[in-house]
PDB file of N, CA and C in Angstrom:
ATOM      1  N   UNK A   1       8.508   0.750   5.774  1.00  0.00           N
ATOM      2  CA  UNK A   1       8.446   2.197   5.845  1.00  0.00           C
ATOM      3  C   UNK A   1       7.010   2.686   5.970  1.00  0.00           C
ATOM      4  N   UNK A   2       5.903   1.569   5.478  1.00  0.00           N
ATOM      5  CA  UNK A   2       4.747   2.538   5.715  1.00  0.00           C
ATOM      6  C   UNK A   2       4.336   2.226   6.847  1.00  0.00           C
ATOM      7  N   UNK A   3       4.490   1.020   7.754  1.00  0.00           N
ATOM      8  CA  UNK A   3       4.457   1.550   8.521  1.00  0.00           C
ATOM      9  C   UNK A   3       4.870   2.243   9.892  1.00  0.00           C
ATOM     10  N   UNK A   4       6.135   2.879   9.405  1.00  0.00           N
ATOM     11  CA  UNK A   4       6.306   3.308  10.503  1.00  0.00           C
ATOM     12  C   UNK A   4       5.858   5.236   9.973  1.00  0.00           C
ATOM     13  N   UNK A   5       5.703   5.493   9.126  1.00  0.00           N
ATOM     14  CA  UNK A   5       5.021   6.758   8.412  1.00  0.00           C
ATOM     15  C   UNK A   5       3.544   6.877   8.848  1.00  0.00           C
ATOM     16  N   UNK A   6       2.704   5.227   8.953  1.00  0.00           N
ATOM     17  CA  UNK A   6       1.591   5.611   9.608  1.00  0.00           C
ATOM     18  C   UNK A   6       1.653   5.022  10.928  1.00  0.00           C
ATOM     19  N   UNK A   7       2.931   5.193  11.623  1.00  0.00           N
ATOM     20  CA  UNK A   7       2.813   5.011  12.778  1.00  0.00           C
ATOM     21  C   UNK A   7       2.147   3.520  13.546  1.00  0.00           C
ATOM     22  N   UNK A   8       2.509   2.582  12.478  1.00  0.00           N
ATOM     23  CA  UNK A   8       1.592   1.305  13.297  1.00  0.00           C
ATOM     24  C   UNK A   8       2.815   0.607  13.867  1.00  0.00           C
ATOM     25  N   UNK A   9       3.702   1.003  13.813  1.00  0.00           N
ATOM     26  CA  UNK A   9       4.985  -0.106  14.972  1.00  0.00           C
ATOM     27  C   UNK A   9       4.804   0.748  15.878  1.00  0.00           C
ATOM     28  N   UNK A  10       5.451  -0.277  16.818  1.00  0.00           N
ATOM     29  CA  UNK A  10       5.493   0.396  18.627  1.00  0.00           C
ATOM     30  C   UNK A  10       6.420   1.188  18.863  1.00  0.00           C
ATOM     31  N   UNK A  11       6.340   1.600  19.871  1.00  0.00           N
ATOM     32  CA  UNK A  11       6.900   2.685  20.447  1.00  0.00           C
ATOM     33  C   UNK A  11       8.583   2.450  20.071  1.00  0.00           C
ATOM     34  N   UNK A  12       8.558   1.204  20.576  1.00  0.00           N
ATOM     35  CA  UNK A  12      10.232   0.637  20.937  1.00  0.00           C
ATOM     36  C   UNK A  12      10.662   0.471  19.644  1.00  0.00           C
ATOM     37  N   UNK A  13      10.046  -0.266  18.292  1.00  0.00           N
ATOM     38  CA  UNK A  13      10.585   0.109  17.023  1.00  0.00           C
ATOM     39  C   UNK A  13      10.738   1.040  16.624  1.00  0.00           C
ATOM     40  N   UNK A  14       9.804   2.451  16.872  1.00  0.00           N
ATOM     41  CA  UNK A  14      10.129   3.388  16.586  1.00  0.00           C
ATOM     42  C   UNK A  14      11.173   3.936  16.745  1.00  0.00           C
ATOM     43  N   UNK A  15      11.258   3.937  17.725  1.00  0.00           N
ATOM     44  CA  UNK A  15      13.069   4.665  18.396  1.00  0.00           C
ATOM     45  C   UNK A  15      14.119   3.969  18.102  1.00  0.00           C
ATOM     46  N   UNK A  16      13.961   2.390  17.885  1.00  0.00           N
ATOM     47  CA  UNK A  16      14.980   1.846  17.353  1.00  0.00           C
ATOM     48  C   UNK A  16      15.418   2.283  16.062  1.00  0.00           C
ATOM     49  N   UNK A  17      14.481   2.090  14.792  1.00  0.00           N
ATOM     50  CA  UNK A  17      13.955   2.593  13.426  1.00  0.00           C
ATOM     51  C   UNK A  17      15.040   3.784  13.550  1.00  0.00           C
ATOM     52  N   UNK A  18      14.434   5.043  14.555  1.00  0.00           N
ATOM     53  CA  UNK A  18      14.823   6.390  14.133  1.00  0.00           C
ATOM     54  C   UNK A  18      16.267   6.588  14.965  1.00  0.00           C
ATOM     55  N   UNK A  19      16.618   5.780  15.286  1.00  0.00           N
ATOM     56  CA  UNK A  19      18.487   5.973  16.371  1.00  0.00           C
ATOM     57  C   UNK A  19      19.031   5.202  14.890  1.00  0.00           C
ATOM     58  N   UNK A  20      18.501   4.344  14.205  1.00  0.00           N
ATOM     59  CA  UNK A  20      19.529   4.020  12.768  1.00  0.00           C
ATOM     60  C   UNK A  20      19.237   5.067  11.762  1.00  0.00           C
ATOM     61  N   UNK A  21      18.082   5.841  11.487  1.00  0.00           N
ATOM     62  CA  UNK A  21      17.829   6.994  10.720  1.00  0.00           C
ATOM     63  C   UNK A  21      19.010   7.827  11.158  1.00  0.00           C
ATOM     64  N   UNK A  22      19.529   7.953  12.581  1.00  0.00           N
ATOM     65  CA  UNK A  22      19.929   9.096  13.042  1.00  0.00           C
ATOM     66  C   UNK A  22      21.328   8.987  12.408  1.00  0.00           C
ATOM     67  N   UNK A  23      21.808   7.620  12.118  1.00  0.00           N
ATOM     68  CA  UNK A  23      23.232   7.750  11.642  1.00  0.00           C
ATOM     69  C   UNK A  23      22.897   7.077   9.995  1.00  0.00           C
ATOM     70  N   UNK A  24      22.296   6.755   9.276  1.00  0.00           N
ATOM     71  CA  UNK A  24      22.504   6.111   8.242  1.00  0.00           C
ATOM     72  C   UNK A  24      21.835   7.162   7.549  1.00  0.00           C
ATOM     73  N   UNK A  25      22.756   7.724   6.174  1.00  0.00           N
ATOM     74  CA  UNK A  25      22.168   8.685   5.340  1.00  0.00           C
ATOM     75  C   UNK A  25      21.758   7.784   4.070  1.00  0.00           C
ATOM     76  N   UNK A  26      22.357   7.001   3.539  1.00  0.00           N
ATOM     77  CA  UNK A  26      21.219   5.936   2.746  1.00  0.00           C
ATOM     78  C   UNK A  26      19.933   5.532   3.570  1.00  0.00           C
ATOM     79  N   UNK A  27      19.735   5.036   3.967  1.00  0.00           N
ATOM     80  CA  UNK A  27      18.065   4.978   4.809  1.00  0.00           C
ATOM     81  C   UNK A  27      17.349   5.839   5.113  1.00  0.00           C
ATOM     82  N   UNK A  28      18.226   7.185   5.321  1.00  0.00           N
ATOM     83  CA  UNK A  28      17.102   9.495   5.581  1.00  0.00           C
ATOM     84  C   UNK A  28      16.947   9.069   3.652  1.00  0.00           C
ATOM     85  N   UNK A  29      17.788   8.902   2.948  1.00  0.00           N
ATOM     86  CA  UNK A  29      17.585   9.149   1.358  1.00  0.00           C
ATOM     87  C   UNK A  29      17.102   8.386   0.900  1.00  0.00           C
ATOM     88  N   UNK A  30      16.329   7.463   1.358  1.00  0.00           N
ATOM     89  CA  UNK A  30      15.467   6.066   0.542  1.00  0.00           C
ATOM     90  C   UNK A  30      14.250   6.363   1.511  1.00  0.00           C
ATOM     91  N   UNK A  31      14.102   7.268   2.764  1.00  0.00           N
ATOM     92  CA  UNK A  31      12.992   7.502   3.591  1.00  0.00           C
ATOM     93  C   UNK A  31      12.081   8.763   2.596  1.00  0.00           C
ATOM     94  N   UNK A  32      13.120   9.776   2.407  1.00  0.00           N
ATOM     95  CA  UNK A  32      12.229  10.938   1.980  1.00  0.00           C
ATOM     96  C   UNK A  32      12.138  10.150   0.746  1.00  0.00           C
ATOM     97  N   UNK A  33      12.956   9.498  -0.197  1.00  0.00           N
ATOM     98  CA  UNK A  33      12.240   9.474  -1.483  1.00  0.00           C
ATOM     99  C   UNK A  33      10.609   8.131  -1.139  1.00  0.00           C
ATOM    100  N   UNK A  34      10.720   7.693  -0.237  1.00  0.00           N
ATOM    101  CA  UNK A  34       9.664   7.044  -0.109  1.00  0.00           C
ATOM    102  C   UNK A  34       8.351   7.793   0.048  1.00  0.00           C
ATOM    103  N   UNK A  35       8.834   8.937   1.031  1.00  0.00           N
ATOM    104  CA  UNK A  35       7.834  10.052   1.201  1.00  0.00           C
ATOM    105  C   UNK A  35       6.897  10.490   0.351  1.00  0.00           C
ATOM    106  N   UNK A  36       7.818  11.136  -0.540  1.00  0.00           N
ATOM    107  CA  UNK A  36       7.784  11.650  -1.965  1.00  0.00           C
ATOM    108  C   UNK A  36       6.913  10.878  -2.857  1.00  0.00           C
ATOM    109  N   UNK A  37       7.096   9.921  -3.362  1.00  0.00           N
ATOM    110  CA  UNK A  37       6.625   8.903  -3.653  1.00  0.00           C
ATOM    111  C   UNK A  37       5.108   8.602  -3.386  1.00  0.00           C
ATOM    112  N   UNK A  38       5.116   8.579  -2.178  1.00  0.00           N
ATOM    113  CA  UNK A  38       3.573   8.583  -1.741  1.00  0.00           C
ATOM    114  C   UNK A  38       2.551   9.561  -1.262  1.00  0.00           C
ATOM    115  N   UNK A  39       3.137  10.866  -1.069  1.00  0.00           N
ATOM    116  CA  UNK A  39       2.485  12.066  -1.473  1.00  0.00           C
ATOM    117  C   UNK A  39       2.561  12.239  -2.687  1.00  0.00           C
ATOM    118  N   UNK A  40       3.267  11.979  -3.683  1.00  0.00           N
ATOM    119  CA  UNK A  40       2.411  12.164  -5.284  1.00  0.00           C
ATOM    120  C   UNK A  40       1.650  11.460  -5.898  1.00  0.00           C
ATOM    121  N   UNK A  41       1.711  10.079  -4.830  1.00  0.00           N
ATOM    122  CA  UNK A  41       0.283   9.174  -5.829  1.00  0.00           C
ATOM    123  C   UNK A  41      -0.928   9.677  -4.838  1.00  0.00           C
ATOM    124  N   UNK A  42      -0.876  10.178  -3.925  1.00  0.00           N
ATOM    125  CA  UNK A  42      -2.036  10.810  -3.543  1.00  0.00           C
ATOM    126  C   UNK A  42      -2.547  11.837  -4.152  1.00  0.00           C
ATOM    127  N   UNK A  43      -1.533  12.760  -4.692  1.00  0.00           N
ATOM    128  CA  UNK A  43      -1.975  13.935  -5.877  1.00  0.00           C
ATOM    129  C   UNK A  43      -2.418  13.667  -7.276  1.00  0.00           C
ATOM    130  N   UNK A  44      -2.271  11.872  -7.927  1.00  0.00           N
ATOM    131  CA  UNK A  44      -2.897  12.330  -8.482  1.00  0.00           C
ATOM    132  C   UNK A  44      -4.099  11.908  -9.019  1.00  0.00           C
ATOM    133  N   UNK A  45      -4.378  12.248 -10.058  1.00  0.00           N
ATOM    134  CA  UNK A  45      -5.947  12.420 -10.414  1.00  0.00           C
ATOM    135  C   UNK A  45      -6.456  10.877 -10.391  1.00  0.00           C
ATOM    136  N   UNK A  46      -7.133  10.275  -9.830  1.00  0.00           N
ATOM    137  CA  UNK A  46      -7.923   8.779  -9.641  1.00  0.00           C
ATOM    138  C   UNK A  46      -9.190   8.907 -11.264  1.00  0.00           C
ATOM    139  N   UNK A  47      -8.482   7.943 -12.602  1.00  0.00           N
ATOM    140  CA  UNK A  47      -9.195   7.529 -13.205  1.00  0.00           C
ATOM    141  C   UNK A  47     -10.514   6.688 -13.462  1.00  0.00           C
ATOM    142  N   UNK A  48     -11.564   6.721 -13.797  1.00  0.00           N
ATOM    143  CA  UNK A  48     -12.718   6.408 -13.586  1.00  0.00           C
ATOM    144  C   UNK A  48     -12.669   4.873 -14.248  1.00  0.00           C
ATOM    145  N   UNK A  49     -13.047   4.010 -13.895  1.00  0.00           N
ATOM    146  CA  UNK A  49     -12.635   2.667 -14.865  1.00  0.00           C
ATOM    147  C   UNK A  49     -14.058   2.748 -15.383  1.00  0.00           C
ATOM    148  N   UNK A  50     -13.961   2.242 -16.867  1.00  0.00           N
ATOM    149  CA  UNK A  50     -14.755   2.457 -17.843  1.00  0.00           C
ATOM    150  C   UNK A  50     -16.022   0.922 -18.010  1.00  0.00           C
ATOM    151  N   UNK A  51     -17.767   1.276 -17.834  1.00  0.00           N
ATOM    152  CA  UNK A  51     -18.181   0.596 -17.262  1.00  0.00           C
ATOM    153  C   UNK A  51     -18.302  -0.654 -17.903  1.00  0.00           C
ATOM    154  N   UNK A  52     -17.608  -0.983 -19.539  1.00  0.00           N
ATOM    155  CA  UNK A  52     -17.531  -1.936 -19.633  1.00  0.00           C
ATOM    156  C   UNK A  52     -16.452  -2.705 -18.848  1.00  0.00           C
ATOM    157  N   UNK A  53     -15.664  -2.117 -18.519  1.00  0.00           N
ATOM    158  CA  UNK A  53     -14.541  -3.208 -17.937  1.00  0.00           C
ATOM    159  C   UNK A  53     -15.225  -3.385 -16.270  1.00  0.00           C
ATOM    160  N   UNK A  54     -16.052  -2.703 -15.704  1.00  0.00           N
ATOM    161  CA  UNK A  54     -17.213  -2.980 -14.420  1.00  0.00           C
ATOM    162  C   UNK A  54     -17.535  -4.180 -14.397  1.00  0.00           C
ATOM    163  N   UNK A  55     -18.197  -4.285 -15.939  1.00  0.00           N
ATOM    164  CA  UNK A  55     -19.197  -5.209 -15.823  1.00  0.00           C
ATOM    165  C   UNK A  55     -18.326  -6.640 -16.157  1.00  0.00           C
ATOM    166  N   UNK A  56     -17.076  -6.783 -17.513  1.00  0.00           N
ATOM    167  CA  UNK A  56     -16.274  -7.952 -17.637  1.00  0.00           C
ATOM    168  C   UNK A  56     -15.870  -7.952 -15.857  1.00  0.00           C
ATOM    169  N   UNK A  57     -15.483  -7.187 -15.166  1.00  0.00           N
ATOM    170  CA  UNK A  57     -14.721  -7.822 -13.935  1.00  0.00           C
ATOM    171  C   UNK A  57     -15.406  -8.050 -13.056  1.00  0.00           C
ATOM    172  N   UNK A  58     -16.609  -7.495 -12.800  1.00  0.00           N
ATOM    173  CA  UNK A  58     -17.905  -8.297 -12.073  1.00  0.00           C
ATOM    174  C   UNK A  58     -18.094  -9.518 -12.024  1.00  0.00           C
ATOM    175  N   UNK A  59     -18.513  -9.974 -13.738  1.00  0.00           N
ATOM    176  CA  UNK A  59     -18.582 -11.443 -14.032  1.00  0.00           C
ATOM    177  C   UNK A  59     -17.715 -12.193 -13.997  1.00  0.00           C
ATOM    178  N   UNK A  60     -16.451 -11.915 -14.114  1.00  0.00           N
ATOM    179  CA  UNK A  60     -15.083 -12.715 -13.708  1.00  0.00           C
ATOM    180  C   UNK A  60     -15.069 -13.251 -12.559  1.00  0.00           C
ATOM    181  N   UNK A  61     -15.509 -11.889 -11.684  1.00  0.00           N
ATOM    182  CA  UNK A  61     -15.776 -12.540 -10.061  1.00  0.00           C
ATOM    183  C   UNK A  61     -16.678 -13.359  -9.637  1.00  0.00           C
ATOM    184  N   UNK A  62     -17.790 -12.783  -9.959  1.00  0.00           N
ATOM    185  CA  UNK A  62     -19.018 -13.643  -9.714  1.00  0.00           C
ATOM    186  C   UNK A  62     -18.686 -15.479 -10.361  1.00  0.00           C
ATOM    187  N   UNK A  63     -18.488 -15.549 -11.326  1.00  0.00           N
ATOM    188  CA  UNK A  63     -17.712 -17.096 -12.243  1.00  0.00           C
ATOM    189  C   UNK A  63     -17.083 -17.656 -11.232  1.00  0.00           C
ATOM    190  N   UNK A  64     -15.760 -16.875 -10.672  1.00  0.00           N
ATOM    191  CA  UNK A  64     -14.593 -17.524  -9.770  1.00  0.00           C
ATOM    192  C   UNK A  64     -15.497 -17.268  -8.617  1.00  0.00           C
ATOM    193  N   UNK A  65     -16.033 -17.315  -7.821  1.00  0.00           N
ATOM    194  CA  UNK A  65     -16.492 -17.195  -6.309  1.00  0.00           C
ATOM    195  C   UNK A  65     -17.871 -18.396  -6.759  1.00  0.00           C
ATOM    196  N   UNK A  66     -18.592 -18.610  -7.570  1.00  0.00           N
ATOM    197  CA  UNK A  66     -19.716 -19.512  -7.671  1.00  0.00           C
ATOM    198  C   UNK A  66     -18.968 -20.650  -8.388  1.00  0.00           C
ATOM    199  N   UNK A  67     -17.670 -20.683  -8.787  1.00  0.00           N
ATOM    200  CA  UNK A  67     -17.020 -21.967  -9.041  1.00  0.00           C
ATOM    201  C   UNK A  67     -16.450 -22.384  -8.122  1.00  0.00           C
ATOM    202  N   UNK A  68     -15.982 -21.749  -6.759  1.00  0.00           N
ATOM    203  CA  UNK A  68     -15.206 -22.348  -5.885  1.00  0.00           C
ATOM    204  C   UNK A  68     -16.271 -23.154  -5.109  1.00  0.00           C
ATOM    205  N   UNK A  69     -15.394 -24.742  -4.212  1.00  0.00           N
ATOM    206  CA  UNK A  69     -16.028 -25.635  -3.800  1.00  0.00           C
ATOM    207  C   UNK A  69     -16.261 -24.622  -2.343  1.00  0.00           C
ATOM    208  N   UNK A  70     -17.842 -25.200  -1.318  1.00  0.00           N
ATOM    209  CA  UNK A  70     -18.089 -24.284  -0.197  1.00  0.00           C
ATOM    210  C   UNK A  70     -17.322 -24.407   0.898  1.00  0.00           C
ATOM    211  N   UNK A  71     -16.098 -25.394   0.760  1.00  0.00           N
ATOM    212  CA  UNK A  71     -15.136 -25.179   2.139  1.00  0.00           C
ATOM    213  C   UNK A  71     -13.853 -24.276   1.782  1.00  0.00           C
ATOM    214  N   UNK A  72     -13.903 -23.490   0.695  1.00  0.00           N
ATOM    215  CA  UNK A  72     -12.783 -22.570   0.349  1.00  0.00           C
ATOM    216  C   UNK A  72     -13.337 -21.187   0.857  1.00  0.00           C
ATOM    217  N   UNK A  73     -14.317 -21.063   1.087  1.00  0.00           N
ATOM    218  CA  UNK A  73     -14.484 -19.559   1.146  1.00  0.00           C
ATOM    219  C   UNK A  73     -14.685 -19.033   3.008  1.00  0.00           C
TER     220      UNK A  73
END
Protein backbone atom coordinates (compact mmCIF):
# COMPACT_ATOMS: atom_id res chain seq x y z
CA UNK A 1 0.00 0.00 0.00
CA UNK A 2 2.75 2.47 0.41
CA UNK A 3 3.65 2.08 -2.41
CA UNK A 4 1.18 2.53 -4.44
CA UNK A 5 0.08 5.89 -2.10
CA UNK A 6 3.54 7.12 -3.11
CA UNK A 7 3.02 6.16 -6.38
CA UNK A 8 6.23 3.97 -6.98
CA UNK A 9 4.42 0.95 -8.95
CA UNK A 10 3.81 1.34 -12.61
CA UNK A 11 1.37 2.47 -14.42
CA UNK A 12 -0.05 -1.11 -15.24
CA UNK A 13 -0.13 -2.06 -11.39
CA UNK A 14 -1.75 0.80 -10.77
CA UNK A 15 -4.81 0.21 -12.72
CA UNK A 16 -4.68 -3.27 -11.95
CA UNK A 17 -4.42 -2.37 -7.93
CA UNK A 18 -7.37 0.20 -8.52
CA UNK A 19 -9.98 -2.14 -11.03
CA UNK A 20 -9.75 -4.61 -7.60
CA UNK A 21 -10.24 -1.38 -5.30
CA UNK A 22 -13.11 -0.77 -7.67
CA UNK A 23 -14.98 -3.93 -6.57
CA UNK A 24 -13.52 -5.07 -3.21
CA UNK A 25 -14.88 -3.05 -0.17
CA UNK A 26 -12.54 -4.88 2.35
CA UNK A 27 -9.39 -3.60 0.48
CA UNK A 28 -11.31 0.64 -0.02
CA UNK A 29 -11.61 -0.26 4.14
CA UNK A 30 -8.09 -1.52 4.96
CA UNK A 31 -6.88 1.35 2.17
CA UNK A 32 -8.38 4.42 3.98
CA UNK A 33 -7.61 2.97 7.37
CA UNK A 34 -4.06 2.67 6.07
CA UNK A 35 -4.36 6.27 5.03
CA UNK A 36 -5.37 7.32 8.26
CA UNK A 37 -2.85 5.69 9.90
CA UNK A 38 -0.16 7.41 8.20
CA UNK A 39 -1.37 10.86 8.17
CA UNK A 40 -1.48 10.68 11.98
CA UNK A 41 2.00 9.52 12.53
CA UNK A 42 2.93 12.39 10.49
CA UNK A 43 0.94 14.66 12.96
CA UNK A 44 2.57 13.72 15.55
CA UNK A 45 4.89 15.46 17.69
CA UNK A 46 8.68 13.80 16.89
CA UNK A 47 10.34 13.27 20.48
CA UNK A 48 13.82 14.45 21.06
CA UNK A 49 15.96 11.31 22.15
CA UNK A 50 17.70 12.17 25.26
CA UNK A 51 21.57 12.78 24.84
CA UNK A 52 22.50 10.18 27.04
CA UNK A 53 20.92 7.51 25.08
CA UNK A 54 23.02 9.57 21.77
CA UNK A 55 25.91 8.86 23.21
CA UNK A 56 25.16 4.78 24.69
CA UNK A 57 23.95 4.26 20.89
CA UNK A 58 26.84 5.92 19.24
CA UNK A 59 29.21 3.66 21.10
CA UNK A 60 27.19 0.58 20.47
CA UNK A 61 27.74 1.42 16.89
CA UNK A 62 31.00 2.51 16.72
CA UNK A 63 31.96 -1.23 18.99
CA UNK A 64 29.80 -3.24 16.29
CA UNK A 65 31.22 -1.57 12.99
CA UNK A 66 35.15 -1.60 14.47
CA UNK A 67 34.42 -5.28 15.53
CA UNK A 68 33.29 -6.42 12.24
CA UNK A 69 35.99 -8.38 10.07
CA UNK A 70 36.93 -5.79 6.69
CA UNK A 71 35.17 -8.08 4.11
CA UNK A 72 31.67 -7.54 5.84
CA UNK A 73 31.25 -4.06 5.31
Amino acid sequence: MADYLETALTPEVIAELEAHLDGCEPCVAYLRTYRRTKDLTTETERVEMPEEMKIRLRRFLLDKLSSEPDGDR
